[in-house]
C-alpha atoms as a PDB file:
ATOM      1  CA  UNK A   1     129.826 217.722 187.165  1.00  0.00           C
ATOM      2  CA  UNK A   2     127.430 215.779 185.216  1.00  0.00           C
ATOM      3  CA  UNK A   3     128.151 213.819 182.154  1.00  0.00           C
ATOM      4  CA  UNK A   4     126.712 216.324 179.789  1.00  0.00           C
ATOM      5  CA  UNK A   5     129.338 218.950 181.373  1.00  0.00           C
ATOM      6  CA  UNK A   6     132.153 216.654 180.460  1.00  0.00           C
ATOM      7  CA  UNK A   7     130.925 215.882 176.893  1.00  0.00           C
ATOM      8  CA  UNK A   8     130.668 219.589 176.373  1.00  0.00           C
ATOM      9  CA  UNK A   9     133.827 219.992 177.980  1.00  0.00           C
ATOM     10  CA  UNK A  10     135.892 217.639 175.736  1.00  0.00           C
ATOM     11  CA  UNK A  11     133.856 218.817 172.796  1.00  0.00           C
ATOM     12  CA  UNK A  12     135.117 222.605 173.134  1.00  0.00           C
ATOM     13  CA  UNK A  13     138.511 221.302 173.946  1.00  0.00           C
ATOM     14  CA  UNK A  14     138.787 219.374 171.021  1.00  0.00           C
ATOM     15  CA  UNK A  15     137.781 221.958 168.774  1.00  0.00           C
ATOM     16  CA  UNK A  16     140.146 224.532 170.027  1.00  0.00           C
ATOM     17  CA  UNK A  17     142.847 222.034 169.369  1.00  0.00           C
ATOM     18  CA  UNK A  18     141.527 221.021 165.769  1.00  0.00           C
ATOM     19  CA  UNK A  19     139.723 224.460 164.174  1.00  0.00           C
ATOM     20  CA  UNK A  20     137.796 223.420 161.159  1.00  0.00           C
ATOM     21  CA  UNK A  21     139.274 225.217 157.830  1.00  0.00           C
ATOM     22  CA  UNK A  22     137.932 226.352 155.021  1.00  0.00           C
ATOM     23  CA  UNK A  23     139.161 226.115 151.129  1.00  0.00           C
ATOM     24  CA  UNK A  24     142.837 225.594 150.230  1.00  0.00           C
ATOM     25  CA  UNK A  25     145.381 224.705 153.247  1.00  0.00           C
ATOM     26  CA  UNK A  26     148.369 227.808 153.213  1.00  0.00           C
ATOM     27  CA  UNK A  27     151.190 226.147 151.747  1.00  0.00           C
ATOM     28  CA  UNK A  28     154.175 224.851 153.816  1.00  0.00           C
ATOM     29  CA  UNK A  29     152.252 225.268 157.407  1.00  0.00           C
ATOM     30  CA  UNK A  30     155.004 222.398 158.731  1.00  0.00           C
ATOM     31  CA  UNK A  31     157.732 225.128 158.469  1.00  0.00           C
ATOM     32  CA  UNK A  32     159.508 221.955 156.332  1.00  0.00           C
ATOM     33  CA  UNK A  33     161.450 222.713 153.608  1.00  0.00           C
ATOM     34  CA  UNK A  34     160.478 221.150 150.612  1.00  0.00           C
ATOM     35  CA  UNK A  35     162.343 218.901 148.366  1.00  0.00           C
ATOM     36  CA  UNK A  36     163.859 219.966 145.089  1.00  0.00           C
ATOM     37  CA  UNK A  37     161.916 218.585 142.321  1.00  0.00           C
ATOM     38  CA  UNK A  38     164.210 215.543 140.366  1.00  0.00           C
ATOM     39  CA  UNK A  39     164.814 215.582 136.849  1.00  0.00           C
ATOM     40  CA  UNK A  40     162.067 214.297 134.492  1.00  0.00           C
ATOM     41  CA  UNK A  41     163.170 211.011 133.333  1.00  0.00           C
ATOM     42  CA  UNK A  42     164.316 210.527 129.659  1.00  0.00           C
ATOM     43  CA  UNK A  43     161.371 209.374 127.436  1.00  0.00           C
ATOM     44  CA  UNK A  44     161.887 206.410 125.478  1.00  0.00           C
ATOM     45  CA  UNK A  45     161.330 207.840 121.955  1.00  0.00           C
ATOM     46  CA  UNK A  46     163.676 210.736 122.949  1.00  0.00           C
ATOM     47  CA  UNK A  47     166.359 208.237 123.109  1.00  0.00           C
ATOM     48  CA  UNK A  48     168.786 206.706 120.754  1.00  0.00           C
ATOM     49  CA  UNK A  49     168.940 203.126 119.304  1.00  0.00           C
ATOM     50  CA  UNK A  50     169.228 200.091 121.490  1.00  0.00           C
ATOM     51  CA  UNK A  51     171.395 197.337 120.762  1.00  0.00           C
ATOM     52  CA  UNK A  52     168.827 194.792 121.803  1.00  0.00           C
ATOM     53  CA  UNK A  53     166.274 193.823 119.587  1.00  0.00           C
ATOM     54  CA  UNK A  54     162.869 193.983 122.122  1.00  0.00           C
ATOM     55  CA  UNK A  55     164.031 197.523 123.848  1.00  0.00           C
ATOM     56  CA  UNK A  56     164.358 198.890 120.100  1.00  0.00           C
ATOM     57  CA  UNK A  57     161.157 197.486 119.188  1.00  0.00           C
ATOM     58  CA  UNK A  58     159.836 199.003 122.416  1.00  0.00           C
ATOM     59  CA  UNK A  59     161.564 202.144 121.788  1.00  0.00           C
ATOM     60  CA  UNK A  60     159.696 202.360 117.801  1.00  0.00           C
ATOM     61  CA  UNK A  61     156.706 201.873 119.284  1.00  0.00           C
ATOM     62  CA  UNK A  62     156.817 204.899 121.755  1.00  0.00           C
ATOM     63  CA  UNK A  63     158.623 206.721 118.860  1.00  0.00           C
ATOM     64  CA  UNK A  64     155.121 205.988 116.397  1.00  0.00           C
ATOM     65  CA  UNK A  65     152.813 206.430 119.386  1.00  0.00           C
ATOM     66  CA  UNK A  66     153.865 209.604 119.951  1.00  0.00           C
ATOM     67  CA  UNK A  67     154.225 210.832 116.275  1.00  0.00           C
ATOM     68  CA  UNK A  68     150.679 210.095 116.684  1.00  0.00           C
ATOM     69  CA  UNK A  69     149.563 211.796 119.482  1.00  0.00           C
ATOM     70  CA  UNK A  70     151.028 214.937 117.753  1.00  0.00           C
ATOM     71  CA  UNK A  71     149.623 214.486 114.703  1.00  0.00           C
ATOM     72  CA  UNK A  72     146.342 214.052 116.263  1.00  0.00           C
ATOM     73  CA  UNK A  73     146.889 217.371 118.160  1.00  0.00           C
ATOM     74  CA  UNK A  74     147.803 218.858 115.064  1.00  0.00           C
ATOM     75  CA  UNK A  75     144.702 217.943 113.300  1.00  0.00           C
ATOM     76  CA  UNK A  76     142.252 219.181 116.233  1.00  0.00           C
ATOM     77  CA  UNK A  77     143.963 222.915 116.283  1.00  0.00           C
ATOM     78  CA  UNK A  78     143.256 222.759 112.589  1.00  0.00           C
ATOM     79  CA  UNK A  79     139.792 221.766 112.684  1.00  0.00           C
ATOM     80  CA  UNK A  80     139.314 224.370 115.860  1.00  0.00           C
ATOM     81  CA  UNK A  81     141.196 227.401 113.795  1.00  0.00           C
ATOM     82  CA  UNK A  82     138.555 226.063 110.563  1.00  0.00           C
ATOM     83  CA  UNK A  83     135.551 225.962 112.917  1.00  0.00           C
ATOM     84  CA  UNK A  84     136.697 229.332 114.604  1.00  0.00           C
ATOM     85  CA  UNK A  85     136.876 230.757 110.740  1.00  0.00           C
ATOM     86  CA  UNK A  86     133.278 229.108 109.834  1.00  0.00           C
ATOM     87  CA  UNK A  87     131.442 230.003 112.216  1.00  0.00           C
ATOM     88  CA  UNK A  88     132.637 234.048 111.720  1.00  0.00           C
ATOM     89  CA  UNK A  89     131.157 233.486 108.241  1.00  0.00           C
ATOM     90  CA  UNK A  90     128.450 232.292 109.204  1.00  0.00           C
ATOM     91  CA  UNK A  91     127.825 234.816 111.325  1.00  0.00           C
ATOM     92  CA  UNK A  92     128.540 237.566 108.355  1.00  0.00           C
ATOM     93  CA  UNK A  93     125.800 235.899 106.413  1.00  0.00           C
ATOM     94  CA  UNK A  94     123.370 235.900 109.164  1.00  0.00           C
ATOM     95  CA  UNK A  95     123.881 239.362 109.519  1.00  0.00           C
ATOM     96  CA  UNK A  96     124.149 240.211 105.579  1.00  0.00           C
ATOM     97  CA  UNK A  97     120.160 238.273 105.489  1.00  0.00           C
ATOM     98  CA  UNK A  98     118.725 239.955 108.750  1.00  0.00           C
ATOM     99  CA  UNK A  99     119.635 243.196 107.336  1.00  0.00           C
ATOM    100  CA  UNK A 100     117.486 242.086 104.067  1.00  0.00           C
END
């Protein structure tokens, strides 16, 4: 056997024992079980008061910052629903001067 043989030998050996795959993996191909998911974690703003004073400054903080996060959602689905509204009247009056 010459050292090419053994290369080539090892080679084909080593991809019957590791076949290349492609896209997603199959889920669960350990035959594990998988854990139960734990419970999310109590947010900070979803809380009560605290007794001391830095927590309960901590905890106002996360209560603002996400007042504002959903006002600031709030105001982009109102600006997409007017844009969405706009732009069919626009439209109309494209329509209303091609026909002219």
């Amino acid at each position: 056997m010459s050292v090419n043989d053994n290369v080539s030998n090892t080679v084909e050996l080593l991809a019957q024992a590791n076949p290349q795959r492609r896209g997603r993996k199959p889920q669960n191909t350990t035959g594990r079980v998988r854990k139960p998911r734990r419970q999310p974690k109590t947010k900070v703003y979803a809380m009560g008061p605290f007794v001391e004073e830095e927590a309960e400054r901590k905890r106002l903080n996360a209560v603002n910052a996400k007042r504002h996060r959903d006002m600031t959602k709030r105001k982009m689905a109102d600006l997409e629903s007017q844009l969405a509204e706009v732009t069919k009247e626009r439209d109309y009056f494209q329509q209303i001067v091609a026909n002219m």
